[in-house]
N, C-alpha and C. Protein backbone atom coordinates (compact mmCIF):
# COMPACT_ATOMS: atom_id res chain seq x y z
N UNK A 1 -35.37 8.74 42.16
CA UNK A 1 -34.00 8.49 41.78
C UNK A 1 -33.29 7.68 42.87
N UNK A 2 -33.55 8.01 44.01
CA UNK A 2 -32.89 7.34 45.25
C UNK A 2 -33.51 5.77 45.12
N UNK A 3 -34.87 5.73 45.07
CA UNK A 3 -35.35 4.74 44.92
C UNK A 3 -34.44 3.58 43.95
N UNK A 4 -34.50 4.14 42.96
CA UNK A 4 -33.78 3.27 41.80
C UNK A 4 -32.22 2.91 42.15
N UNK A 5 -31.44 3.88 42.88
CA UNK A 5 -30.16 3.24 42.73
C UNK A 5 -30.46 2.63 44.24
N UNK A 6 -31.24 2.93 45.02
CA UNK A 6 -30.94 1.98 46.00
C UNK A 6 -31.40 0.28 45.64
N UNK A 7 -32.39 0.00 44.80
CA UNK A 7 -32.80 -1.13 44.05
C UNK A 7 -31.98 -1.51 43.46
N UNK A 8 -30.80 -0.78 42.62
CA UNK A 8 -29.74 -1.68 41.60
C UNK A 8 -28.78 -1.62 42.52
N UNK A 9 -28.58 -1.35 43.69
CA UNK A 9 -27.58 -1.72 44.92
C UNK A 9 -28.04 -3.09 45.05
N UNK A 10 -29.26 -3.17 45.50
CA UNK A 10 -29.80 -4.55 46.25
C UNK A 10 -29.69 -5.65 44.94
N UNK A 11 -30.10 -5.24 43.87
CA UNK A 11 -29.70 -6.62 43.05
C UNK A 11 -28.62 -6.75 42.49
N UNK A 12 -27.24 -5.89 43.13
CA UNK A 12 -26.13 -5.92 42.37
C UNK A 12 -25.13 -6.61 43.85
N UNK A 13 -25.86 -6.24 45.21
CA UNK A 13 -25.45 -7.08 46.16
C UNK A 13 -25.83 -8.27 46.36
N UNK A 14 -27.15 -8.55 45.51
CA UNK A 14 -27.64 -10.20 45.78
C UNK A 14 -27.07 -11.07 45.24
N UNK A 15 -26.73 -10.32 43.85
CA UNK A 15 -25.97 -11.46 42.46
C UNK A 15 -24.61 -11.65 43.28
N UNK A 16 -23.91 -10.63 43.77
CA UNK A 16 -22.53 -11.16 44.25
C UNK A 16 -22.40 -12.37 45.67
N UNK A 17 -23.65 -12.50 46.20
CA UNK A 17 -23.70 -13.43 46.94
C UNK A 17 -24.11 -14.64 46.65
N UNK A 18 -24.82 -14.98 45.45
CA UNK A 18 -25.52 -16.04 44.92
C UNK A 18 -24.46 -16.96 44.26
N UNK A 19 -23.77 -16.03 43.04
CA UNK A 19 -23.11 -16.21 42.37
C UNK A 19 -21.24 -17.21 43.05
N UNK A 20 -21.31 -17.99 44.14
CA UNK A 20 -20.13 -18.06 44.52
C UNK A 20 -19.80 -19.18 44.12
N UNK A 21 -18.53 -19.73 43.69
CA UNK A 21 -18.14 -20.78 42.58
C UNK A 21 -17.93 -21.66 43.04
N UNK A 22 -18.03 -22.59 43.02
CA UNK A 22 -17.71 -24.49 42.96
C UNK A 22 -17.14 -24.73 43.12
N UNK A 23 -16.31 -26.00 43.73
CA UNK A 23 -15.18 -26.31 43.58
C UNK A 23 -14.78 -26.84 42.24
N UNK A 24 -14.26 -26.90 41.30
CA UNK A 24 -14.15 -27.85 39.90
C UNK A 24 -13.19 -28.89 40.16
N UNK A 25 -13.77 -30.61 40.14
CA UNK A 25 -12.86 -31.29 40.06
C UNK A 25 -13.25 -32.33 38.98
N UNK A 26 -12.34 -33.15 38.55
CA UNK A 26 -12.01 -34.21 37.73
C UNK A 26 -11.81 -35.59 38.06
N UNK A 27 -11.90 -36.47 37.85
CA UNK A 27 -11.80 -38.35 38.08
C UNK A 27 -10.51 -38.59 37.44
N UNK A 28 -9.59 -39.38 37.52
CA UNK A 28 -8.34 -39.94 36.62
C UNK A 28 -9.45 -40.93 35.61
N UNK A 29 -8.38 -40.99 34.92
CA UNK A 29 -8.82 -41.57 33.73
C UNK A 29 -9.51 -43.21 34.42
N UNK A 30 -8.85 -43.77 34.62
CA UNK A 30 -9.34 -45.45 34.49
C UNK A 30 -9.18 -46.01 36.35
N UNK A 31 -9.09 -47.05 36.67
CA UNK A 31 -8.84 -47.51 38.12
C UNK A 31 -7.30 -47.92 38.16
N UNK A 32 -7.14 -47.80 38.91
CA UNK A 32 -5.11 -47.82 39.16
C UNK A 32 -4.78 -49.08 40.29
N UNK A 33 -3.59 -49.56 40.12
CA UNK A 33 -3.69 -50.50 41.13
C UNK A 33 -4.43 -51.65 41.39
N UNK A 34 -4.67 -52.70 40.30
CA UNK A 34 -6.18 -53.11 40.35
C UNK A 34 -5.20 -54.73 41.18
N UNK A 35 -5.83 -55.29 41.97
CA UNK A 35 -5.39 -56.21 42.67
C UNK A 35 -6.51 -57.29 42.75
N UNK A 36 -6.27 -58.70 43.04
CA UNK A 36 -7.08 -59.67 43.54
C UNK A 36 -6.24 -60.48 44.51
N UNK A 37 -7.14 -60.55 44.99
CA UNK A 37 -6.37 -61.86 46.35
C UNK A 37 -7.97 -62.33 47.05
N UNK A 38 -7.58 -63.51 47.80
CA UNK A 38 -8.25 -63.90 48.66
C UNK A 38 -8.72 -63.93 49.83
N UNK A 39 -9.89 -64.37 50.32
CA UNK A 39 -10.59 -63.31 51.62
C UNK A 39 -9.72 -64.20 52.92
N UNK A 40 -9.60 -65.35 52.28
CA UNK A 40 -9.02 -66.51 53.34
C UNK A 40 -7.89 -67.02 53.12
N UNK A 41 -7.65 -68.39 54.42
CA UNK A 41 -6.46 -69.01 54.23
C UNK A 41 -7.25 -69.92 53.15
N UNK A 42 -8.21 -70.63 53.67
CA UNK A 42 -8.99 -72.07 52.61
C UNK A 42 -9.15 -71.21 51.11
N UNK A 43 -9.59 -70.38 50.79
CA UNK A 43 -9.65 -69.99 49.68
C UNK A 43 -8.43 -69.89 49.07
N UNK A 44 -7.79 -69.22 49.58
CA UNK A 44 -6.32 -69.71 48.85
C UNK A 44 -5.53 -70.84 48.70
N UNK A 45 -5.70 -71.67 49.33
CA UNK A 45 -5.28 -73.01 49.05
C UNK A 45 -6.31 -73.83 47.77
N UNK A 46 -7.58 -73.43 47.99
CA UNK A 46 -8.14 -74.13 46.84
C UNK A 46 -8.29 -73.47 45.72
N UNK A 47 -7.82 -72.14 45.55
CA UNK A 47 -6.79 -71.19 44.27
C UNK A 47 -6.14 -71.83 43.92
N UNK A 48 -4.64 -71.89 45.07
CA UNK A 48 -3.56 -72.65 44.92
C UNK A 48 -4.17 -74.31 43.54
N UNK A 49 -4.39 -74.85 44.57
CA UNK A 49 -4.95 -76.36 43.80
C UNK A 49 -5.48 -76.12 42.52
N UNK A 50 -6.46 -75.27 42.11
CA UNK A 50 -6.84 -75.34 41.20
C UNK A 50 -5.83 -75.05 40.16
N UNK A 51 -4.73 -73.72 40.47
CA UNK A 51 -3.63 -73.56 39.96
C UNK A 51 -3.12 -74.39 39.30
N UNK A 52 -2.43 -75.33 40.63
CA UNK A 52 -1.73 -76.26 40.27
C UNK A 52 -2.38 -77.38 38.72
N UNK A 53 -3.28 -77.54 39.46
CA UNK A 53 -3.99 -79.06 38.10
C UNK A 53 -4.00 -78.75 36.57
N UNK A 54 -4.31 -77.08 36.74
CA UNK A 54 -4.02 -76.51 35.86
C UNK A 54 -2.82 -76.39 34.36
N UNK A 55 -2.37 -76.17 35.27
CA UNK A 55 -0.45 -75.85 34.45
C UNK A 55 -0.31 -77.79 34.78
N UNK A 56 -0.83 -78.58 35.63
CA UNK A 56 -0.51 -79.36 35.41
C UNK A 56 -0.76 -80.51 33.69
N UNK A 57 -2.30 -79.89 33.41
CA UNK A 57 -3.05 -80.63 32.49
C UNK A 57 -2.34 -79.69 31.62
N UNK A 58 -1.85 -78.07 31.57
CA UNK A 58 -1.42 -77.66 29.89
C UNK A 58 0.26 -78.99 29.66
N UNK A 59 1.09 -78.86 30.76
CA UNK A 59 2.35 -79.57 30.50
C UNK A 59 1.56 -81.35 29.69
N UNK A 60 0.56 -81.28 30.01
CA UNK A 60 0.46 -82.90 29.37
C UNK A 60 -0.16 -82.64 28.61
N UNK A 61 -0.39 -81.78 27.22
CA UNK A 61 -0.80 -81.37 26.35
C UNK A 61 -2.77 -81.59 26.25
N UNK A 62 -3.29 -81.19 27.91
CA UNK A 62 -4.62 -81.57 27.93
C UNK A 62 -5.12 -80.67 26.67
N UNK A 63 -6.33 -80.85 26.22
CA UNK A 63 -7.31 -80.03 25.01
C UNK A 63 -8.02 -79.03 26.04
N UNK A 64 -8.28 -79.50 27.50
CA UNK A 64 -9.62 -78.57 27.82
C UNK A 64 -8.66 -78.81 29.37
N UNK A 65 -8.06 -77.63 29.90
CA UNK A 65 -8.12 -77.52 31.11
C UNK A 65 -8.65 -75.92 31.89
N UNK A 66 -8.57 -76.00 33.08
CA UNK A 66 -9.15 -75.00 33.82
C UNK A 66 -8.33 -73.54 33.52
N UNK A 67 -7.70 -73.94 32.99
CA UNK A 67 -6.60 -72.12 32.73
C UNK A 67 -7.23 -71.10 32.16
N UNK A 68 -8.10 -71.47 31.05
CA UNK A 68 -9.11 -70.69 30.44
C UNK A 68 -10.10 -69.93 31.33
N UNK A 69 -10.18 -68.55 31.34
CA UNK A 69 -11.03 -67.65 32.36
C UNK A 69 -10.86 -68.39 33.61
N UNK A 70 -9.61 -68.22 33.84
CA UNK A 70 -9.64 -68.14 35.59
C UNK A 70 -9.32 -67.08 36.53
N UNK A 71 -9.77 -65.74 35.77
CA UNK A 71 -9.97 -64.87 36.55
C UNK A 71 -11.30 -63.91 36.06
N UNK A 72 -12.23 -63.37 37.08
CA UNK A 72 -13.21 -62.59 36.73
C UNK A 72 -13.17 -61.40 37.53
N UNK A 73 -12.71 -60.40 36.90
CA UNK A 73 -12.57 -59.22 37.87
C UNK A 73 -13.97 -58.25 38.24
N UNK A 74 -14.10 -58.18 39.01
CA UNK A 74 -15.32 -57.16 40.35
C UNK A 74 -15.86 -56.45 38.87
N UNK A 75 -17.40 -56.23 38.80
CA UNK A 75 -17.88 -55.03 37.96
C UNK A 75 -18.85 -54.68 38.04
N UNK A 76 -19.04 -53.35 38.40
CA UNK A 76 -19.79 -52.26 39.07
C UNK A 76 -21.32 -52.58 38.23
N UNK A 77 -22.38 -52.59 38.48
CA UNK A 77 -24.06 -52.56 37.48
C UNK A 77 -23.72 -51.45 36.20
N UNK A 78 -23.80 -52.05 35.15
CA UNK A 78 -23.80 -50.87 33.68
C UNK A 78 -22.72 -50.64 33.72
N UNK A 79 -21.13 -51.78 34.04
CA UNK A 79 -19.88 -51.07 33.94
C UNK A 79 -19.16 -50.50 34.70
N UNK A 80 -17.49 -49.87 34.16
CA UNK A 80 -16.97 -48.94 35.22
C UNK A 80 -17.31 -48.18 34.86
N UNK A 81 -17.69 -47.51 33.42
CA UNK A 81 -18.06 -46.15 32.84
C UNK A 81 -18.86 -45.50 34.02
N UNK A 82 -20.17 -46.09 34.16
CA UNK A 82 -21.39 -45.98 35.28
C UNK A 82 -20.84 -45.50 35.99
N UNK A 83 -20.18 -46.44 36.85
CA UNK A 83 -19.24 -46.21 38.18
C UNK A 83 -18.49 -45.08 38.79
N UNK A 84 -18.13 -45.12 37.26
CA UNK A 84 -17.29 -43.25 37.06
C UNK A 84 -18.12 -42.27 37.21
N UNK A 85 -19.65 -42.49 36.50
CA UNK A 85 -20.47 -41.29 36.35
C UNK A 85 -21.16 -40.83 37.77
N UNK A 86 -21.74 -42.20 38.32
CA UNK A 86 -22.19 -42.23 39.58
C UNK A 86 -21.47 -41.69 40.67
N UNK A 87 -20.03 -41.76 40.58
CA UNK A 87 -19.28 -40.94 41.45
C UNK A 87 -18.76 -39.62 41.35
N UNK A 88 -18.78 -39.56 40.21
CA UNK A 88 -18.62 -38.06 39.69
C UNK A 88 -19.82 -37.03 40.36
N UNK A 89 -21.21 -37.97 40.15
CA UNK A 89 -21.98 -37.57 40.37
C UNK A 89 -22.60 -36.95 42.05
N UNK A 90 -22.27 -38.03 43.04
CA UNK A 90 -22.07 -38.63 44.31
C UNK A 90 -21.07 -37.54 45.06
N UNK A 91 -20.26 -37.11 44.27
CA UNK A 91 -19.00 -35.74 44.70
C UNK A 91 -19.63 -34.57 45.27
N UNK A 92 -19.36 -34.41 46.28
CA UNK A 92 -20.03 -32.92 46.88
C UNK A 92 -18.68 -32.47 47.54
N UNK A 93 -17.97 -31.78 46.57
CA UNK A 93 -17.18 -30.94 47.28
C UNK A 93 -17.39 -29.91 48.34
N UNK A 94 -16.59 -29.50 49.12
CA UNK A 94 -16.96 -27.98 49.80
C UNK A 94 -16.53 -27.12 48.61
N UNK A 95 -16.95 -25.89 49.26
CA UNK A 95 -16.52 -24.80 47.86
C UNK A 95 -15.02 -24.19 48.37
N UNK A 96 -14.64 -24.11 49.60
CA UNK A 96 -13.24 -23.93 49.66
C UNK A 96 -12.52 -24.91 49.56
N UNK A 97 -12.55 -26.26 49.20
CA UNK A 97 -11.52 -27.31 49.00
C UNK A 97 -10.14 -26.90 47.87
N UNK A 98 -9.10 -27.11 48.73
CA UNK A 98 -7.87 -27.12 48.01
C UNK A 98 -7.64 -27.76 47.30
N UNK A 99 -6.66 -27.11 46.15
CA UNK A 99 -6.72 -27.93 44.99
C UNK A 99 -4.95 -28.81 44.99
N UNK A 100 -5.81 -29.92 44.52
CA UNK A 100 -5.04 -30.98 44.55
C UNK A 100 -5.14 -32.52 44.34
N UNK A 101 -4.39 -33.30 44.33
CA UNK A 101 -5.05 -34.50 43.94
C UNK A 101 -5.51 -35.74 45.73
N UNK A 102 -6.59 -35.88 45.61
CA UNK A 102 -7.18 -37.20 46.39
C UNK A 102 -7.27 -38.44 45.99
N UNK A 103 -7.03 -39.42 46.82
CA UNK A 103 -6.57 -40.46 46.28
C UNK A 103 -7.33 -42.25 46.79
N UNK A 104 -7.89 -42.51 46.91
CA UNK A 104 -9.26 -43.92 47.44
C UNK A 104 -8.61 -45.15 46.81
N UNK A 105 -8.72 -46.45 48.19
CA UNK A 105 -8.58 -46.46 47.60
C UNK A 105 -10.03 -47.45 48.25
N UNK A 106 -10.30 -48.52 47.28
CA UNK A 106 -12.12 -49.23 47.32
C UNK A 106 -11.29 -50.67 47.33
N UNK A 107 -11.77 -51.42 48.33
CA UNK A 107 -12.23 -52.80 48.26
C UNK A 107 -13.12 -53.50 47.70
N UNK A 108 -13.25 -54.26 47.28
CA UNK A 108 -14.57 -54.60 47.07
C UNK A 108 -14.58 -56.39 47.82
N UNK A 109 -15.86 -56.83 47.98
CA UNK A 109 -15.58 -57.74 49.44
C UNK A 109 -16.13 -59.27 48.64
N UNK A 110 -16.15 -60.23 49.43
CA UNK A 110 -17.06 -60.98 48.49
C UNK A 110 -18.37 -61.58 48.59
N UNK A 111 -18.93 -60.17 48.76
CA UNK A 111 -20.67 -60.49 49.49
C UNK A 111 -20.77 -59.35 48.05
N UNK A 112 -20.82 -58.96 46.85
CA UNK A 112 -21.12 -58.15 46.18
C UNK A 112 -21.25 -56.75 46.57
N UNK A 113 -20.22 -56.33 47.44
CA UNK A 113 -20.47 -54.90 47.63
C UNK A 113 -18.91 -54.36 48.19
N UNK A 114 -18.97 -53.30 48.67
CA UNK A 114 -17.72 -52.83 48.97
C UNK A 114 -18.05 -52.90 50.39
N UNK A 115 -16.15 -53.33 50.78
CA UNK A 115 -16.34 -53.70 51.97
C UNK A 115 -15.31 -52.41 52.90
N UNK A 116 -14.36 -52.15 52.03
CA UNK A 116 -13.71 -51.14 52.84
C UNK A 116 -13.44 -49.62 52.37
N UNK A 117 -13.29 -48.93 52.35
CA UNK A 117 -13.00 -47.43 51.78
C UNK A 117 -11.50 -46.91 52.50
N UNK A 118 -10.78 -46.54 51.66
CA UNK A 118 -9.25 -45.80 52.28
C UNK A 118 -9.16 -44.79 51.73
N UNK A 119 -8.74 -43.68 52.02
CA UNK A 119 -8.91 -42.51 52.22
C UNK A 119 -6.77 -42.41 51.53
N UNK A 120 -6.31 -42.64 50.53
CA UNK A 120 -4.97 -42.76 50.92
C UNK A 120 -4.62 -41.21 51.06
N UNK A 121 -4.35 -39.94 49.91
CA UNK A 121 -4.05 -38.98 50.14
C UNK A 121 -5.45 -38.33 49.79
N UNK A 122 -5.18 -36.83 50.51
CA UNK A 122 -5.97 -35.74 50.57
C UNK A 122 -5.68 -34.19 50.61
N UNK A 123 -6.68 -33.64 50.10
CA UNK A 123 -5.99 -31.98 50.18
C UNK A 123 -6.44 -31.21 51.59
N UNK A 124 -7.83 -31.94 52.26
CA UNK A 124 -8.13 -31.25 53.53
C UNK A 124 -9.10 -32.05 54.14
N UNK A 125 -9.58 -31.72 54.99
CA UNK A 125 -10.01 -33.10 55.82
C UNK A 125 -11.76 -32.80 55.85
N UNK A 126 -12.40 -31.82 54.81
CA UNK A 126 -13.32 -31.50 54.49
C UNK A 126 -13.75 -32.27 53.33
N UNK A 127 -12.65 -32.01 52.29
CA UNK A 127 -12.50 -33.04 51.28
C UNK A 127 -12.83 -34.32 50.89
N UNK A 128 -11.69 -35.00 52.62
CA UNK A 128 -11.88 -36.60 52.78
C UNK A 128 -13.20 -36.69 53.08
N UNK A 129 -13.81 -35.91 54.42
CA UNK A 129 -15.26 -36.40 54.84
C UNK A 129 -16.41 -36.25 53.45
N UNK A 130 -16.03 -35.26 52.47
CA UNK A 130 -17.07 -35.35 51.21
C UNK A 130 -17.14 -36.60 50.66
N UNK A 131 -15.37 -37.11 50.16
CA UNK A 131 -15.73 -38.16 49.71
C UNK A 131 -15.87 -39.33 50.16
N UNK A 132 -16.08 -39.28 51.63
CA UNK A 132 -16.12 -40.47 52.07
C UNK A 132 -17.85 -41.06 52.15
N UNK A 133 -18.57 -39.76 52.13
CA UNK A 133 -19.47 -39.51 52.65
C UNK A 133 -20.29 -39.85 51.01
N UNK A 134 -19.66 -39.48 49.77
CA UNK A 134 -19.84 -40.19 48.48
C UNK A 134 -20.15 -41.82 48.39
N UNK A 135 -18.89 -42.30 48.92
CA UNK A 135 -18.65 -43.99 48.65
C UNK A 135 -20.13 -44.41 49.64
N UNK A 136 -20.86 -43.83 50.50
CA UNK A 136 -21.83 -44.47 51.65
C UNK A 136 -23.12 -44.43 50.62
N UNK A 137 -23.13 -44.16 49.37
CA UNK A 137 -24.26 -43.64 49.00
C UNK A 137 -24.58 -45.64 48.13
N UNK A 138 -25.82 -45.68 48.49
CA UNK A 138 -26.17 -46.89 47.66
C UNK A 138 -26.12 -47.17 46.33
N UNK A 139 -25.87 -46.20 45.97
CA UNK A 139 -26.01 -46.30 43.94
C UNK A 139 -24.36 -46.50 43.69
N UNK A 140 -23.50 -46.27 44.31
CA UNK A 140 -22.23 -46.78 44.03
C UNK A 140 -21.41 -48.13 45.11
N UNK A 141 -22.67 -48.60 45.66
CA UNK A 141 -22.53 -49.70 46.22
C UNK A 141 -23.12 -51.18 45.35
N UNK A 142 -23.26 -51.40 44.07
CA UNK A 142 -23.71 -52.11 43.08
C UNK A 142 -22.83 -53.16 42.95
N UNK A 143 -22.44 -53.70 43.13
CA UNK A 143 -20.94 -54.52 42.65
C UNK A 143 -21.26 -55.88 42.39
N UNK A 144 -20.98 -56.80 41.25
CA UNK A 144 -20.31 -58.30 40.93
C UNK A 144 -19.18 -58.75 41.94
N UNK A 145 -19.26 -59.34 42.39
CA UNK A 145 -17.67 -59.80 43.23
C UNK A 145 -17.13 -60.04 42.25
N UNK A 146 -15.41 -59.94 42.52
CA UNK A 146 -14.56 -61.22 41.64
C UNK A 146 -14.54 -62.57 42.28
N UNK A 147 -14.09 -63.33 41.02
CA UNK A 147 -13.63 -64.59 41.24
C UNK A 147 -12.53 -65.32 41.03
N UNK A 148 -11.98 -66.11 41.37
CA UNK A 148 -10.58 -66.62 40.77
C UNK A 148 -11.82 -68.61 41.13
N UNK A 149 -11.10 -69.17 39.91
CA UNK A 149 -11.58 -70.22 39.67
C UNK A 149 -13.18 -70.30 40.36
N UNK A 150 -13.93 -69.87 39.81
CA UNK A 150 -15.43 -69.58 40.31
C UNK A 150 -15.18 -69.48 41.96
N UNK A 151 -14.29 -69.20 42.80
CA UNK A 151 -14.41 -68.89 43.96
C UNK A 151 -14.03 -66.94 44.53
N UNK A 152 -15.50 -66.72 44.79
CA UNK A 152 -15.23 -65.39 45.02
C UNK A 152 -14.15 -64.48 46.14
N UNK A 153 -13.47 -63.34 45.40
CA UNK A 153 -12.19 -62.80 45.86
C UNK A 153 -12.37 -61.56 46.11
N UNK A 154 -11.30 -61.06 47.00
CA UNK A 154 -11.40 -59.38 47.11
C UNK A 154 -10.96 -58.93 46.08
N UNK A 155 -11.15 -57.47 45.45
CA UNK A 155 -10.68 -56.90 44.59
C UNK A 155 -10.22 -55.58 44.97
N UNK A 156 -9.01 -54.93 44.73
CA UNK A 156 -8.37 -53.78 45.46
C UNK A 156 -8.60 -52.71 43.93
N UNK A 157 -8.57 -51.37 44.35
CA UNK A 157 -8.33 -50.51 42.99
C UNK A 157 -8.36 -49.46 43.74
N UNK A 158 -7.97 -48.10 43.21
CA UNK A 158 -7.47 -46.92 43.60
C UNK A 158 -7.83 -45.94 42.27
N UNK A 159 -8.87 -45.44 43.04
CA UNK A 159 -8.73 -44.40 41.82
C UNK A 159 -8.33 -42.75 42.34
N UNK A 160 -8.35 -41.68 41.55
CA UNK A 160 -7.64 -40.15 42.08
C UNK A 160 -9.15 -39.43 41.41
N UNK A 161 -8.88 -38.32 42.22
CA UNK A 161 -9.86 -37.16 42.29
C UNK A 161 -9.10 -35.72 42.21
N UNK A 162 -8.98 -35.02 41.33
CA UNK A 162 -8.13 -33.64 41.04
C UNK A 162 -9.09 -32.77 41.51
N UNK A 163 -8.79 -31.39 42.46
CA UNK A 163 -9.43 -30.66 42.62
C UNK A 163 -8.68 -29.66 41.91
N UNK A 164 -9.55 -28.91 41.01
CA UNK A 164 -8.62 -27.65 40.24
C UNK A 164 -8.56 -26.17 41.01
């Protein structure tokens, strides 16, 4: 008899140690903040120019000028969907992380990859190092550069991370 309840002690103390919960968090819906600009001064001037010739040829009623797709925004291999999943995935919370919203934001550079990571808000500084420690991982380092008039550009975006 001793035997037995000391056995459903031990597997009723093991389950309560095994059993300890997750952090649960969530992605925002889409990328926020989505920006382009240029890495340089020369790149922006030959933006600029192209600009210009542009709006110059619609005012003279050209048929075919450069205005058409002159912007190509940054996109992750298989999409942002991917992008989303891969980081979702890439997330290693701690299990005591506070709940709250975190906030990144991603560069992307114009060598096809990300060039900077910002950290904007956070719930604890366990948190930030998880997800920072996410963005280093190669499978969410995949990236298309953007372009503005076939000349490649930075691309800014911000996405949020809810911890529940």
């Amino acid at each position: 008899m001793k035997a037995c309840l000391i056995v459903l002690i031990l597997c009723v103390s093991a389950n309560c140690t095994t059993n300890k919960k997750h952090a649960e968090f969530y992605l925002s819906p889409g990328l926020e903040n989505m920006k382009l600009f240029a890495s340089n001064k020369s790149d922006s001037i030959k933006i600029d120019a192209f600009y210009t010739n542009a709006e110059k040829c619609l005012e003279k009623g050209g048929l075919y000028c450069d205005a058409c797709n002159k912007e190509l925004w940054a996109d992750f291999k298989n999409g942002i969907a991917q992008f989303r999943i891969e980081l979702f995935k890439n997330i290693k919370l701690p299990k005591n992380a506070k709940q709250g919203e975190n906030r990144v934001r991603v560069i992307i550079g114009t060598s096809n990859s990300i060039e900077k990571i910002e950290v904007l808000k956070f719930t604890d500084i366990n948190t930030k190092n998880a997800i920072e420690k996410a963005f280093e991982q190669h499978e969410l380092n995949t990236w298309t550069s953007a372009k503005i008039y076939v000349i490649p550009v930075n691309q800014q975006f911000e996405i949020s991370n809810y911890v529940k």
